[in-house]
Protein backbone atom coordinates (compact mmCIF):
# COMPACT_ATOMS: atom_id res chain seq x y z
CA UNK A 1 0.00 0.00 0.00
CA UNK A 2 1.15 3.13 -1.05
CA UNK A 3 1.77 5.74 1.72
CA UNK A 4 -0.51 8.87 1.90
CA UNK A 5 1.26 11.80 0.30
CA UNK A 6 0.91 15.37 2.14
CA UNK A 7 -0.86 18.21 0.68
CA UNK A 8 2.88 20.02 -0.33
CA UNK A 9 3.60 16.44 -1.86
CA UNK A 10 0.77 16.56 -3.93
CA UNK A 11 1.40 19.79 -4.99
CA UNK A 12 4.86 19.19 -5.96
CA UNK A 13 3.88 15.92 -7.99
CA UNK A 14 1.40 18.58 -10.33
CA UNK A 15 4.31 21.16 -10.78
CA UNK A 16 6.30 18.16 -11.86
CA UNK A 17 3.56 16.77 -14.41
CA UNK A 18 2.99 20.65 -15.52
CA UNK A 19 7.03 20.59 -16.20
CA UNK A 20 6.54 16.96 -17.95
CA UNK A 21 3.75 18.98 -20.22
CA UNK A 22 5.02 21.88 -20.96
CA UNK A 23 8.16 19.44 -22.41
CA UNK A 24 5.85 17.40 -24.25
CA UNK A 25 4.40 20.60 -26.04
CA UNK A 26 7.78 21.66 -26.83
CA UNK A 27 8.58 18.62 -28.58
CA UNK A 28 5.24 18.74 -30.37
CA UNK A 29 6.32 22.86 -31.52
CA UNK A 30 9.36 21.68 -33.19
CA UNK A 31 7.23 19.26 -35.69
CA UNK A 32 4.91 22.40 -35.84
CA UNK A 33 4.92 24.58 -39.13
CA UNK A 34 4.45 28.35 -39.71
CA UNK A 35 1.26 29.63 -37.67
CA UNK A 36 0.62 26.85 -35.57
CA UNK A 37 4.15 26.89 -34.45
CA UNK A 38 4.13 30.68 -33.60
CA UNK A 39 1.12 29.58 -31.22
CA UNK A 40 2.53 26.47 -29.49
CA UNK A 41 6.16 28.81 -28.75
CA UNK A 42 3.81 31.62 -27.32
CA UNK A 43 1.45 29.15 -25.50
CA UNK A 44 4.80 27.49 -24.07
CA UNK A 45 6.49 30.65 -22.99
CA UNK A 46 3.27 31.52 -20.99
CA UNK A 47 2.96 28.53 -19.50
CA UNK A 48 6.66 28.70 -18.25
CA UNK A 49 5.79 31.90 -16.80
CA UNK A 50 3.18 30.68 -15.06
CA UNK A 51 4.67 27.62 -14.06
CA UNK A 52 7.43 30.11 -12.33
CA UNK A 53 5.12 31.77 -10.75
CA UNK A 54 3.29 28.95 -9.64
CA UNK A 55 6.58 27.40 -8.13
CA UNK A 56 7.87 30.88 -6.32
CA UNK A 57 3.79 31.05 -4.50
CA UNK A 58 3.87 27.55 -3.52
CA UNK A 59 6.94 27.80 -2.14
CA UNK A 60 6.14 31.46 -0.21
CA UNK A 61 3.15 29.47 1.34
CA UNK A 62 5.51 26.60 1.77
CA UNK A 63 7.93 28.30 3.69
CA UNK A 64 4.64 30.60 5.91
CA UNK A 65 3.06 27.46 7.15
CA UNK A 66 6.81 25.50 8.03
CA UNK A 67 7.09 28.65 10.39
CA UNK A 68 3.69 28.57 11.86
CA UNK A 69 4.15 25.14 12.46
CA UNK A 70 7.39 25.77 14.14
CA UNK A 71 5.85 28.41 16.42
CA UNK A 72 3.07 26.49 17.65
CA UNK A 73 5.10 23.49 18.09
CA UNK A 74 7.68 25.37 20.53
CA UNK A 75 4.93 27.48 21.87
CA UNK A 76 3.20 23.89 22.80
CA UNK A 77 5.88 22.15 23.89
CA UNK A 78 6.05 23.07 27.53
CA UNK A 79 2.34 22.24 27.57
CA UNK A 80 2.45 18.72 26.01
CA UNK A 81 5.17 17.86 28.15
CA UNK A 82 3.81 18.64 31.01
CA UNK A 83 0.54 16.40 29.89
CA UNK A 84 2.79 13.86 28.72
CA UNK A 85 3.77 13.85 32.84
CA UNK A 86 0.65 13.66 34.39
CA UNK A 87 -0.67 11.12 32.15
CA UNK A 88 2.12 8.50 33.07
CA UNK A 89 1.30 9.81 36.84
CA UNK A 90 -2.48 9.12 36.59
CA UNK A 91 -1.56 5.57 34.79
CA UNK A 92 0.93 5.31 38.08
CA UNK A 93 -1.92 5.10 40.22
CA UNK A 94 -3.96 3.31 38.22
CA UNK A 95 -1.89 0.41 38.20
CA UNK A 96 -1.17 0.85 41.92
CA UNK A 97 -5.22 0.89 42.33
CA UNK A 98 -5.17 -2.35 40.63
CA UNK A 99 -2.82 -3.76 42.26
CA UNK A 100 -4.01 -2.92 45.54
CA UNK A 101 -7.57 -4.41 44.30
CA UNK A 102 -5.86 -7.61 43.62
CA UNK A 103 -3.96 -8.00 46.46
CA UNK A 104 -0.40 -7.70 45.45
């Protein structure tokens, strides 16, 4: 089974396959004649543009939620840690409950 793939991971995978296309069009404009060759280089140099552009956002937004994530996690931290402790204190006494129950 395949593992899941994370919403940047998907994102990257289409940029790739847009790359893929845009290659696959310029291979198509070479065998292209006169007109329809003017419109596949023009249709290609937009898409490259917008492929850019496409890459430089993803990345911005990329980068904005890697720091948010960052922040929370240090800001959380303390707070998990300190929950991490009092859950292994309550399953303490738990376990000494039930071992009192039983008699050992």
């Amino acid at each position: 089974m395949a593992a899941k793939k994370t919403g940047f991971e998907e994102v990257e995978a289409i940029l790739q396959d847009i790359g893929t296309k845009i290659e696959e069009l310029i291979e198509k404009g070479k065998e292209a004649g006169g007109e329809a060759k003017e419109d596949i280089e023009k249709k290609i140099k937009d898409l490259k543009e917008k492929r850019t552009t496409l890459e430089a956002e993803f990345q911005k937004g990329k980068e904005k939620v890697e720091k948010l994530y960052n922040e929370k996690k240090e800001e959380m931290e303390p707070n998990l840690s300190a929950s991490a402790e009092h859950f292994r204190e309550g399953f303490k006494e738990i376990l000494e409950g039930v071992r009192k129950l039983l008699g050992k």
